[in-house]
Protein backbone atom coordinates (compact mmCIF):
# COMPACT_ATOMS: atom_id res chain seq x y z
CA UNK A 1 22.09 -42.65 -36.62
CA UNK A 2 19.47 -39.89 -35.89
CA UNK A 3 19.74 -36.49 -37.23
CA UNK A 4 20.83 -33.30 -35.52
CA UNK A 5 17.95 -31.27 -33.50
CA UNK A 6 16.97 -28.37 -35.42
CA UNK A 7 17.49 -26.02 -32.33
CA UNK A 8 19.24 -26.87 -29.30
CA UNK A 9 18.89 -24.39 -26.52
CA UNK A 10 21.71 -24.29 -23.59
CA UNK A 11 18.39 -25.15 -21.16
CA UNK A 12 18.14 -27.89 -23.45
CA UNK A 13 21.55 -29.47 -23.02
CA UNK A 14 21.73 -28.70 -19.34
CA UNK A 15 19.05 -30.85 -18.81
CA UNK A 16 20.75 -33.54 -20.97
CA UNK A 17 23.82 -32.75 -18.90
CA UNK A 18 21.73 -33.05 -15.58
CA UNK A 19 20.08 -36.51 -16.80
CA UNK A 20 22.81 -38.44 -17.67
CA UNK A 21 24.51 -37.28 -14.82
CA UNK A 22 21.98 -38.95 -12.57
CA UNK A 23 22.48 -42.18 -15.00
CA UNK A 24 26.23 -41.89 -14.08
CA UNK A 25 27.51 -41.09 -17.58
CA UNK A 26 30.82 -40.01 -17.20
CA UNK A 27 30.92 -36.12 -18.93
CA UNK A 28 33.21 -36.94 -22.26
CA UNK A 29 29.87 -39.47 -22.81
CA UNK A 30 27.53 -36.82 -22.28
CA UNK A 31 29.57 -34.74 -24.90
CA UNK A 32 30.35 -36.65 -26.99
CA UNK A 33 25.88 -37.74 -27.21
CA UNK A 34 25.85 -33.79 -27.47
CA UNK A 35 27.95 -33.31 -30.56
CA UNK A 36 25.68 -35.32 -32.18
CA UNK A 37 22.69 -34.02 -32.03
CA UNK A 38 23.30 -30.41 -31.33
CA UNK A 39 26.36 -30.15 -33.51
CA UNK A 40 27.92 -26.55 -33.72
CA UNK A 41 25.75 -24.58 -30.62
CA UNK A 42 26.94 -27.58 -28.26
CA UNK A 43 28.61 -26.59 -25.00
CA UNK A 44 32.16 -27.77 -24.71
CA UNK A 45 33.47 -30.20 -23.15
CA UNK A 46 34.87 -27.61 -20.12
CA UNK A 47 31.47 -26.83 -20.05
CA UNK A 48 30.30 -30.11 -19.34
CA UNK A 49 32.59 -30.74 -16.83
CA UNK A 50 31.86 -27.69 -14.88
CA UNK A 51 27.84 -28.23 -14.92
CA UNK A 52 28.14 -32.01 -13.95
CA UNK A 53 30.36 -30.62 -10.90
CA UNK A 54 27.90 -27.60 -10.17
CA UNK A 55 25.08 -30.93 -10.45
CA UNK A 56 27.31 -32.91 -7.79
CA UNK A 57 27.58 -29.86 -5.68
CA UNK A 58 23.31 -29.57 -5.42
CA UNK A 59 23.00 -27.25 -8.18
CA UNK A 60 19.51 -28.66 -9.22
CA UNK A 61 18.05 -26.07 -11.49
CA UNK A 62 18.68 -25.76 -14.97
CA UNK A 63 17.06 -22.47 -15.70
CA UNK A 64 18.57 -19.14 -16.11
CA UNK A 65 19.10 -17.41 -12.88
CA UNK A 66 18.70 -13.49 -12.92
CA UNK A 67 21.85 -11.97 -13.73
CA UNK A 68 23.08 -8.93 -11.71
CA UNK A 69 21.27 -6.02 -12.34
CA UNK A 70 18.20 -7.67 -14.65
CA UNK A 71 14.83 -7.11 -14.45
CA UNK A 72 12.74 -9.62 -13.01
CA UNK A 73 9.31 -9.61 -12.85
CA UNK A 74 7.33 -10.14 -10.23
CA UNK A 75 3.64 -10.88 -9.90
CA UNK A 76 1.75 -11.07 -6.56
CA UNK A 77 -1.65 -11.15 -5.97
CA UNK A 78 -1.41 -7.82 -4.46
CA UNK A 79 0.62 -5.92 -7.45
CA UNK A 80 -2.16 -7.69 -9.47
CA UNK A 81 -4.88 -6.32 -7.50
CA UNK A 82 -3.41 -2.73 -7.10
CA UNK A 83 -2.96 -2.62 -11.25
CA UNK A 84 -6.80 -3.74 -11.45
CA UNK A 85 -7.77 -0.98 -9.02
CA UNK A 86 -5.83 1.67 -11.04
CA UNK A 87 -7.61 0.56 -13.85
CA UNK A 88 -10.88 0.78 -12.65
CA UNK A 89 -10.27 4.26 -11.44
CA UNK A 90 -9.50 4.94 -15.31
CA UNK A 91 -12.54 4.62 -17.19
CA UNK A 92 -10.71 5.00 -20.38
CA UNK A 93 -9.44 1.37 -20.06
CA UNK A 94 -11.17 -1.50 -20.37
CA UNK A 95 -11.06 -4.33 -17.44
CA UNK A 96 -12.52 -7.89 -18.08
């Protein structure tokens, strides 16, 4: 039997989730694969359930989305051209 994953991030198992899903592994299989190798951080089986249904429903992204209220950044080529032209105004800092 192989041994637990030292870390096992909830990106990590929603991709598991999202693969075997698209194998057609029913989700008590998918958990129960889970358990072993990610052990006491693993989602639940509720969990589970609810991702493979938000993965039926076109949910295809397994990344964190923005909650409400955070931060995001955002990086255009015209807020990174506006930051290089402050810069080069200010000859105390140093542009490469």
């Amino acid at each position: 039997m192989a041994a637990p994953l030292a870390t096992c991030t909830k990106e990590e198992q929603l991709s598991v989730i999202h693969f075997f899903y698209n194998e057609g592994m029913k989700p008590i299989e998918v958990n129960r694969q889970m358990i072993v190798q990610c052990a006491d951080v693993c989602l639940s089986l509720q969990k589970v359930y609810e991702w493979t249904r938000k993965f039926m429903n076109g949910t295809g992204s397994v990344k964190r989305s923005p909650r409400r209220g955070q931060a995001h950044p955002v990086m255009t080529p015209q807020a990174i051209a506006a930051v290089e032209a402050i810069m080069k105004e200010n000859h105390h800092i140093a542009v490469n």
